[in-house]
C-alpha atoms as a PDB file:
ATOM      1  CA  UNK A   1      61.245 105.022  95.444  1.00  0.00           C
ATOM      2  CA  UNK A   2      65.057 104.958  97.209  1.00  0.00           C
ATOM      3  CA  UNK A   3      66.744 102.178  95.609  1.00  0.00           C
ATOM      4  CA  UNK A   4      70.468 102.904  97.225  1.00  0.00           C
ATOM      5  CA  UNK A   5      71.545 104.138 100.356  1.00  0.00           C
ATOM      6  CA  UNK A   6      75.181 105.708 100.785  1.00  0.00           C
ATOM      7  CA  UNK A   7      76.995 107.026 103.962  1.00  0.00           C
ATOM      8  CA  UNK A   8      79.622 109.335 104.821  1.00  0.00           C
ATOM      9  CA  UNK A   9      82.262 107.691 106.356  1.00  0.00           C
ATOM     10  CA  UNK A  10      83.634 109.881 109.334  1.00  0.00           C
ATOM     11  CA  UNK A  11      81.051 111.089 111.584  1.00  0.00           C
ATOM     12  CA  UNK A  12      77.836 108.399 110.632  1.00  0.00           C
ATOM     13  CA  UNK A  13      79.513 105.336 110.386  1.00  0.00           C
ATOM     14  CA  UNK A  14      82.507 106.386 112.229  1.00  0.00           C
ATOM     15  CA  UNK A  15      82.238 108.657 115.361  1.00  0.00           C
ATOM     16  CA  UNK A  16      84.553 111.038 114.310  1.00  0.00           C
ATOM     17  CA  UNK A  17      87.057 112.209 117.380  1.00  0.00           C
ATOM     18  CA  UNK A  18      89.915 113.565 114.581  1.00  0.00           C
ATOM     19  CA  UNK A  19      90.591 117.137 116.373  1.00  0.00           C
ATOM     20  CA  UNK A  20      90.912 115.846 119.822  1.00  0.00           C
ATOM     21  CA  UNK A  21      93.111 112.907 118.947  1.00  0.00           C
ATOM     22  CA  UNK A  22      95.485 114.937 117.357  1.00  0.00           C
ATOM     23  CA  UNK A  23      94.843 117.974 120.753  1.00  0.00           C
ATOM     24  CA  UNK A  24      96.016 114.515 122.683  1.00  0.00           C
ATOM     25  CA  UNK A  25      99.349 113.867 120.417  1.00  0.00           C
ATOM     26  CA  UNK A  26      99.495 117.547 119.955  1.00  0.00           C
ATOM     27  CA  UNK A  27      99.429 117.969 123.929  1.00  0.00           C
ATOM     28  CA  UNK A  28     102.183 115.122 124.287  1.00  0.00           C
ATOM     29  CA  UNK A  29     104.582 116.574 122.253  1.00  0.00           C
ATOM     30  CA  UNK A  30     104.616 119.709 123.269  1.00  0.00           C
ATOM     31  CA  UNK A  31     102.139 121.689 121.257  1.00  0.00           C
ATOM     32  CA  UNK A  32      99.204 124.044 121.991  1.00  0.00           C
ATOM     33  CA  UNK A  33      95.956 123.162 121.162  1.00  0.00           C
ATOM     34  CA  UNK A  34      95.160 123.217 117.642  1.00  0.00           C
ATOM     35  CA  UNK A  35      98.482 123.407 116.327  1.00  0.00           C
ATOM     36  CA  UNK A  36      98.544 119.347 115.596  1.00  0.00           C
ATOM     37  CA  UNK A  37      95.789 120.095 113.113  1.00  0.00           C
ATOM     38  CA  UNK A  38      97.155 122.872 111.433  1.00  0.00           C
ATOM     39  CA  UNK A  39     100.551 120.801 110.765  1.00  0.00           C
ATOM     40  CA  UNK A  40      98.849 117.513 109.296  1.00  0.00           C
ATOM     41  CA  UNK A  41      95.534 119.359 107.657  1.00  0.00           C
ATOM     42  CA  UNK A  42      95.669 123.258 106.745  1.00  0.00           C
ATOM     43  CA  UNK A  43      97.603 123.051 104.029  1.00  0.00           C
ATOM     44  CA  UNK A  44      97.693 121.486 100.259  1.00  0.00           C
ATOM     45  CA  UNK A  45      99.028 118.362 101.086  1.00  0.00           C
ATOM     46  CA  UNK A  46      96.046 117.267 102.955  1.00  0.00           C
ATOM     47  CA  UNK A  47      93.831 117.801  99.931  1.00  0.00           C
ATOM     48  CA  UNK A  48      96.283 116.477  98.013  1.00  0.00           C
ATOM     49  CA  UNK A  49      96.443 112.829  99.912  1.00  0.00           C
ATOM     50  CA  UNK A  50      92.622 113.137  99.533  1.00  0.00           C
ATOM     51  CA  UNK A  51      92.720 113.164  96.148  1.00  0.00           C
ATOM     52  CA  UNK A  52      94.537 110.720  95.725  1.00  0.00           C
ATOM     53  CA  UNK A  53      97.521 112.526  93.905  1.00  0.00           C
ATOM     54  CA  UNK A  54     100.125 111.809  96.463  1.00  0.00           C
ATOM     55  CA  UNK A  55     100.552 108.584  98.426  1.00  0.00           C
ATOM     56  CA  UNK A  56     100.577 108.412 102.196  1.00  0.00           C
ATOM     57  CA  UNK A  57     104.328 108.547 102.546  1.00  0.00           C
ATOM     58  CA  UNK A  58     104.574 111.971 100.258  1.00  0.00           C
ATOM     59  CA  UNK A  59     102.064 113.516 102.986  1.00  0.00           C
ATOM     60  CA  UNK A  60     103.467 112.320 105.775  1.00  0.00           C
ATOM     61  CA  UNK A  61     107.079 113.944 104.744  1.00  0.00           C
ATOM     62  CA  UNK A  62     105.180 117.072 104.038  1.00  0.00           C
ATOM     63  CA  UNK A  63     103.213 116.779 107.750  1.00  0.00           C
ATOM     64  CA  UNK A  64     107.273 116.429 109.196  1.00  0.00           C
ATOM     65  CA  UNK A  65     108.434 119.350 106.776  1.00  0.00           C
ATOM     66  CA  UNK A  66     105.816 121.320 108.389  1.00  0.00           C
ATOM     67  CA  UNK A  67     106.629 120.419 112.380  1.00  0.00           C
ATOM     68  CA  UNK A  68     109.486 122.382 112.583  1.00  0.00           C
ATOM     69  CA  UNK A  69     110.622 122.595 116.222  1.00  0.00           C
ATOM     70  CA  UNK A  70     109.165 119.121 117.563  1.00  0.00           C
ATOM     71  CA  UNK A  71     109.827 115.607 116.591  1.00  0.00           C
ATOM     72  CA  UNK A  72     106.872 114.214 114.351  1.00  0.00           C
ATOM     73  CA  UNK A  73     106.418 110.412 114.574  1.00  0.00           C
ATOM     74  CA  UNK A  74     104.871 109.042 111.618  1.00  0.00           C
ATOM     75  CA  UNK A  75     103.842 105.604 113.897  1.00  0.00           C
ATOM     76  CA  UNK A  76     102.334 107.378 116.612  1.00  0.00           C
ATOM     77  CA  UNK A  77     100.222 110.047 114.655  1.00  0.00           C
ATOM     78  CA  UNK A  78      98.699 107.211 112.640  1.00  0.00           C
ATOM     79  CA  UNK A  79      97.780 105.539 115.822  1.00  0.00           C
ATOM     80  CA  UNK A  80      96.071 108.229 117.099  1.00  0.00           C
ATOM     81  CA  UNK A  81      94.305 108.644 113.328  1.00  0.00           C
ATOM     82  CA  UNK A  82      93.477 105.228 114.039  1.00  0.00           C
ATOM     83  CA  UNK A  83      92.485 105.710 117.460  1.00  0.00           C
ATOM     84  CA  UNK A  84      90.487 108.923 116.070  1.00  0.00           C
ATOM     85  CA  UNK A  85      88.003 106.891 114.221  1.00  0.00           C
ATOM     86  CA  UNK A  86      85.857 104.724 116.177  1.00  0.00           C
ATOM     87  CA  UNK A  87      83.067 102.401 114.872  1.00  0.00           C
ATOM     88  CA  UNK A  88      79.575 103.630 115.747  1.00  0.00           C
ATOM     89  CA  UNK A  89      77.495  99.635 115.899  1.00  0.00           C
ATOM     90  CA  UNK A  90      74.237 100.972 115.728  1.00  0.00           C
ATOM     91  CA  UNK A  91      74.733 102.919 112.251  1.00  0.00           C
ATOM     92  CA  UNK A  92      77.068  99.814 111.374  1.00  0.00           C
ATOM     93  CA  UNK A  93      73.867  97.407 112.251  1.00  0.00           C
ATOM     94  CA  UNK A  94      72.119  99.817 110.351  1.00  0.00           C
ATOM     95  CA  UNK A  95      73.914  99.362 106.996  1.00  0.00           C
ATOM     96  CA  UNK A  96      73.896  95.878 106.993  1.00  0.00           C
ATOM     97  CA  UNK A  97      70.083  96.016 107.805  1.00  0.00           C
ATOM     98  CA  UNK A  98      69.751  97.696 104.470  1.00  0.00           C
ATOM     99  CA  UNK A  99      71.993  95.961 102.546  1.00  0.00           C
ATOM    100  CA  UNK A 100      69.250  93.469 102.211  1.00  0.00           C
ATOM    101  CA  UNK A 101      66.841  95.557 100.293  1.00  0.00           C
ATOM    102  CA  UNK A 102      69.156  98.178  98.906  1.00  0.00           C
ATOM    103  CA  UNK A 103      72.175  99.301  97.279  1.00  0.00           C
ATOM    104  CA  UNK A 104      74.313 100.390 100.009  1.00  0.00           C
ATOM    105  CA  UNK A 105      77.275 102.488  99.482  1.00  0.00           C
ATOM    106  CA  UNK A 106      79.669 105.207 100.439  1.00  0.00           C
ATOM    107  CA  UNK A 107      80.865 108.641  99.987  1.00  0.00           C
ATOM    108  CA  UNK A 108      83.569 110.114 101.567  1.00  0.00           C
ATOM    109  CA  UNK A 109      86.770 112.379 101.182  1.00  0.00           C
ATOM    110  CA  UNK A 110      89.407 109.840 102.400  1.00  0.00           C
ATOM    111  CA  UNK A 111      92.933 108.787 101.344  1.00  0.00           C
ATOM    112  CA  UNK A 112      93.327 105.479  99.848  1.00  0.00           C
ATOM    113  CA  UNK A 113      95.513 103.344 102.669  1.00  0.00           C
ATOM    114  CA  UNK A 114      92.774 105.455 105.395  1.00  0.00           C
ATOM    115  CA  UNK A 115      89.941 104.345 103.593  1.00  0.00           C
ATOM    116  CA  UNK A 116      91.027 100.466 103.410  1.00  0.00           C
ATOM    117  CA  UNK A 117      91.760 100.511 106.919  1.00  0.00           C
ATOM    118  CA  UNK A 118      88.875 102.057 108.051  1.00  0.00           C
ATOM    119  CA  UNK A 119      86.503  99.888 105.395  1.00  0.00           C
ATOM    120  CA  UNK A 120      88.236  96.601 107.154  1.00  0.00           C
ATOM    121  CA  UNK A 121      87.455  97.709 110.395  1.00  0.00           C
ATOM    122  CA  UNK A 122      83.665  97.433 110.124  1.00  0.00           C
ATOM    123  CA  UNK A 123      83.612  94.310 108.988  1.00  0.00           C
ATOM    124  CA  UNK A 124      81.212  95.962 106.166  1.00  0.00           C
ATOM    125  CA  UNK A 125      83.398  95.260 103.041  1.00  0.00           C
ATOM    126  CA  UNK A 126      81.064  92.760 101.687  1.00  0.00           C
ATOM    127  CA  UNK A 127      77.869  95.066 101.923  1.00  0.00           C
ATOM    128  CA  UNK A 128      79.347  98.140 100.726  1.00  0.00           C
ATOM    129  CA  UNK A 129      78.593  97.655  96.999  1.00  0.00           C
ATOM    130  CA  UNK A 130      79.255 101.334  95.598  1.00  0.00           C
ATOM    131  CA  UNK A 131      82.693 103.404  97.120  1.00  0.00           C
ATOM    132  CA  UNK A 132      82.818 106.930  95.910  1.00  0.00           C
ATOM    133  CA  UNK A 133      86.192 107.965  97.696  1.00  0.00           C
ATOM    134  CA  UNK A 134      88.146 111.072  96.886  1.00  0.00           C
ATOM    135  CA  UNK A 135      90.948 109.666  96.208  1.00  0.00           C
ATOM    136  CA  UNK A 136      90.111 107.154  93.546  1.00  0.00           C
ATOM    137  CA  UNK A 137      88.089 109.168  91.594  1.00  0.00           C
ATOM    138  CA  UNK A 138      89.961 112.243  92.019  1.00  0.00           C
ATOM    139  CA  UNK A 139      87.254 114.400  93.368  1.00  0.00           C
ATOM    140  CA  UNK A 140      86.056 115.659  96.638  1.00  0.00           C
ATOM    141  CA  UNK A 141      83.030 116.256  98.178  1.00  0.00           C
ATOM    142  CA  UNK A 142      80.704 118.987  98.043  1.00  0.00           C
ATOM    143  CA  UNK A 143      81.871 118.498  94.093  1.00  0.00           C
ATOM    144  CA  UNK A 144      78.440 117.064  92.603  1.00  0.00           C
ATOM    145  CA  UNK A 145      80.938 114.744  90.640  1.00  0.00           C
ATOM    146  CA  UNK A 146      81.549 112.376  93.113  1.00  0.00           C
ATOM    147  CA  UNK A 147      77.684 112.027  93.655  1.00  0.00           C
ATOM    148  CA  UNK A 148      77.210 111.401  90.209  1.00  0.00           C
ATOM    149  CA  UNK A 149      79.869 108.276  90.508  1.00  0.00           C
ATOM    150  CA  UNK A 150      78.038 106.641  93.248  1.00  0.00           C
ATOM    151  CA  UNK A 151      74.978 107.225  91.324  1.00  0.00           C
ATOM    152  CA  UNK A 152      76.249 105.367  87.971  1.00  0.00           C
ATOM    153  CA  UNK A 153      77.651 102.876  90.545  1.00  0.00           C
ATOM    154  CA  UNK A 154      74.534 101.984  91.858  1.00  0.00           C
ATOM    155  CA  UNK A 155      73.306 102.170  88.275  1.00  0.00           C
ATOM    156  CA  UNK A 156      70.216 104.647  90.294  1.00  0.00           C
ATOM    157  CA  UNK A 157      68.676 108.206  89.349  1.00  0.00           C
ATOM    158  CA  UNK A 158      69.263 111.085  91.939  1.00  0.00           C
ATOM    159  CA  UNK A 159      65.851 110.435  92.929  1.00  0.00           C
ATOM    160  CA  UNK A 160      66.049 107.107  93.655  1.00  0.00           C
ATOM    161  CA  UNK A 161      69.281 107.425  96.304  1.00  0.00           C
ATOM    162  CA  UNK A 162      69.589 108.694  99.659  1.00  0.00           C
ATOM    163  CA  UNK A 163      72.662 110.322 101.545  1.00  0.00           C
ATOM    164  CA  UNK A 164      73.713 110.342 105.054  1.00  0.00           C
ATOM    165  CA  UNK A 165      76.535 113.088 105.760  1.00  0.00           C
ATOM    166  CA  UNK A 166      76.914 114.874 109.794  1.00  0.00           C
ATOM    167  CA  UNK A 167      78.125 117.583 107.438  1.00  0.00           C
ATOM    168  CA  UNK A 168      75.616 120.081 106.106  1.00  0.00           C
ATOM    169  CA  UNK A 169      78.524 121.759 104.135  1.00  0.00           C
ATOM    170  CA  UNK A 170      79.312 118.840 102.257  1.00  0.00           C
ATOM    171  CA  UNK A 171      76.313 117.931 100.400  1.00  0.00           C
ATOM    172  CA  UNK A 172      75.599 120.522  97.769  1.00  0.00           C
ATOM    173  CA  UNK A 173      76.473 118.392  94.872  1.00  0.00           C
ATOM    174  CA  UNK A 174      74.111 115.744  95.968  1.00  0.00           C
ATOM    175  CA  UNK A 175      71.155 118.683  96.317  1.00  0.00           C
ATOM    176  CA  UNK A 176      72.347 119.622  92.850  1.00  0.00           C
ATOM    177  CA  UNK A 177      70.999 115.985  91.579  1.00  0.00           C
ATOM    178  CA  UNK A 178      68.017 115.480  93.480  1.00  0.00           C
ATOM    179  CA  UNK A 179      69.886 112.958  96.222  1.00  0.00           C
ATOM    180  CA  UNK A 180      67.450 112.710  98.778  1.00  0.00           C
ATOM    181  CA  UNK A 181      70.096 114.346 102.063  1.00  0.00           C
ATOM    182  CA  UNK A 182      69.927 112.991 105.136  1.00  0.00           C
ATOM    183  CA  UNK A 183      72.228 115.339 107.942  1.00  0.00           C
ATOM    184  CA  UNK A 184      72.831 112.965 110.870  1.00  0.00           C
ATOM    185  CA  UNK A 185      73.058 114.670 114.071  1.00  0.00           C
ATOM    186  CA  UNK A 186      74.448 111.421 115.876  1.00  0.00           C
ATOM    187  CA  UNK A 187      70.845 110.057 116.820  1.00  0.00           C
ATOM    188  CA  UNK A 188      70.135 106.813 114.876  1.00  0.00           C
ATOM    189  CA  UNK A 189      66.735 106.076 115.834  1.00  0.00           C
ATOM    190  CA  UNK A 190      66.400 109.725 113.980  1.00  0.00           C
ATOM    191  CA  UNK A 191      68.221 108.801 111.025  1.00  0.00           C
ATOM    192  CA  UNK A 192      66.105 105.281 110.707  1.00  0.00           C
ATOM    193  CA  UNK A 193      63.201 106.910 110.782  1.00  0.00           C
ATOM    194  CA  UNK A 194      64.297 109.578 108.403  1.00  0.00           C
ATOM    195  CA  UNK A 195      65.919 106.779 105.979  1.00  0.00           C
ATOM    196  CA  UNK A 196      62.339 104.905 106.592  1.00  0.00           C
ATOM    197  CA  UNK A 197      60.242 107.406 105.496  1.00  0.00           C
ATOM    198  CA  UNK A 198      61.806 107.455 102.253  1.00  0.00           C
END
C-alpha cells in the first residue's frame, strides 16, 4: 500500500526549458548553440553547487571564470534560470490532490537558493512534507542515498513510496529499494492513472 508520494522537481512539477533558455542568453551574447551550457554546467562547479558544497556566488564566479571572451551577467542568466523553469498546474493540482491522503514529497538535484525559489513559486511549501535535495543532504541522485532520506522522512518502507522522475537515468537508487518508479513522459492523465493504480 503507497503511503508517500515524491516528485522530481524539474521536468514533473516544473516543465523543464533549461537548455533552450540558456541557447536564448547564449544566442544574445554572442555564443553558438550549446556553448551557454557548457560554461554554467559541464564542469565541477555545477555538481559542486548541487551538493551543496559551494554557495551560489562561488559558482557563479566559476560560470564568469569560465566565459572567457564574452561578458557573463550574473542578473540576467538567473533570469533566464528563472524563466527556464515554468510551473506545470496540472501536476501542481496533482500534488496537492494527494497531499490529502499521502505523504507528499520531493527529490531532486538542486542548489539550495534554486530550490527555495522554485519551492515558493508553486505555492506548494505547505504540502511538501519530505525535501530530499542534493544540496542539503550532500548527495545526488541516481545515489540510492538520497532515496533512503526521503524514505526515513516520510518515516515509509521502499514499498510503501512512489517516485515520479521524466528521467529514466536518475532513478536507480530508488529501484535499488523497492520505490515503486513512475517515468513521466509529460502526460498527467498518464501519470494519475499510473500513481492510481498503486
Amino acid at each position: 500500500m503507497i503511503k508517500a508520494v515524491f516528485f522530481d522537481m524539474a521536468g514533473v512539477i516544473f516543465t523543464d526549458t533549461f537548455k533552450q533558455s540558456l541557447d536564448e542568453y547564449g544566442k544574445e551574447v554572442g555564443l553558438p548553440t550549446g556553448k551557454m551550457y557548457e560554461v554554467i554546467h559541464d564542469h565541477k562547479g555545477w555538481k559542486d553547487f548541487t551538493l551543496g558544497n559551494i554557495t551560489e556566488d562561488e559558482y557563479l564566479s566559476m560560470c564568469e571564470e569560465r566565459a572567457s571572451g564574452f561578458l557573463f551577467d550574473r542578473r540576467k542568466f538567473i533570469k533566464y534560470i528563472d524563466k527556464s523553469m515554468v510551473q506545470n498546474p496540472a501536476v501542481i493540482d496533482f500534488v496537492k490532490q494527494l497531499s490529502s491522503a499521502y505523504t507528499v514529497g520531493v527529490i531532486t538535484n538542486n542548489p539550495k537558493e534554486w530550490f527555495l525559489r522554485f519551492l515558493k513559486r508553486t505555492g506548494l511549501e505547505d504540502v511538501i512534507k519530505v525535501k530530499a535535495v542534493s544540496s542539503y543532504i550532500h548527495v545526488r541522485k541516481p545515489d540510492k542515498k538520497i532515496f533512503e532520506y526521503a524514505l526515513r522522512q516520510a518515516g515509509v518502507k521502499g514499498g510503501e513510496a512512489a517516485y515520479v522522475d521524466d528521467r529514466p537515468d536518475r532513478v536507480q537508487g530508488a529501484h535499488e529499494l523497492g520505490i515503486n518508479v513512475v517515468v513521466f513522459d509529460g502526460d498527467v492523465k498518464r501519470l494519475k492513472d499510473k500513481i492510481n493504480n498503486l
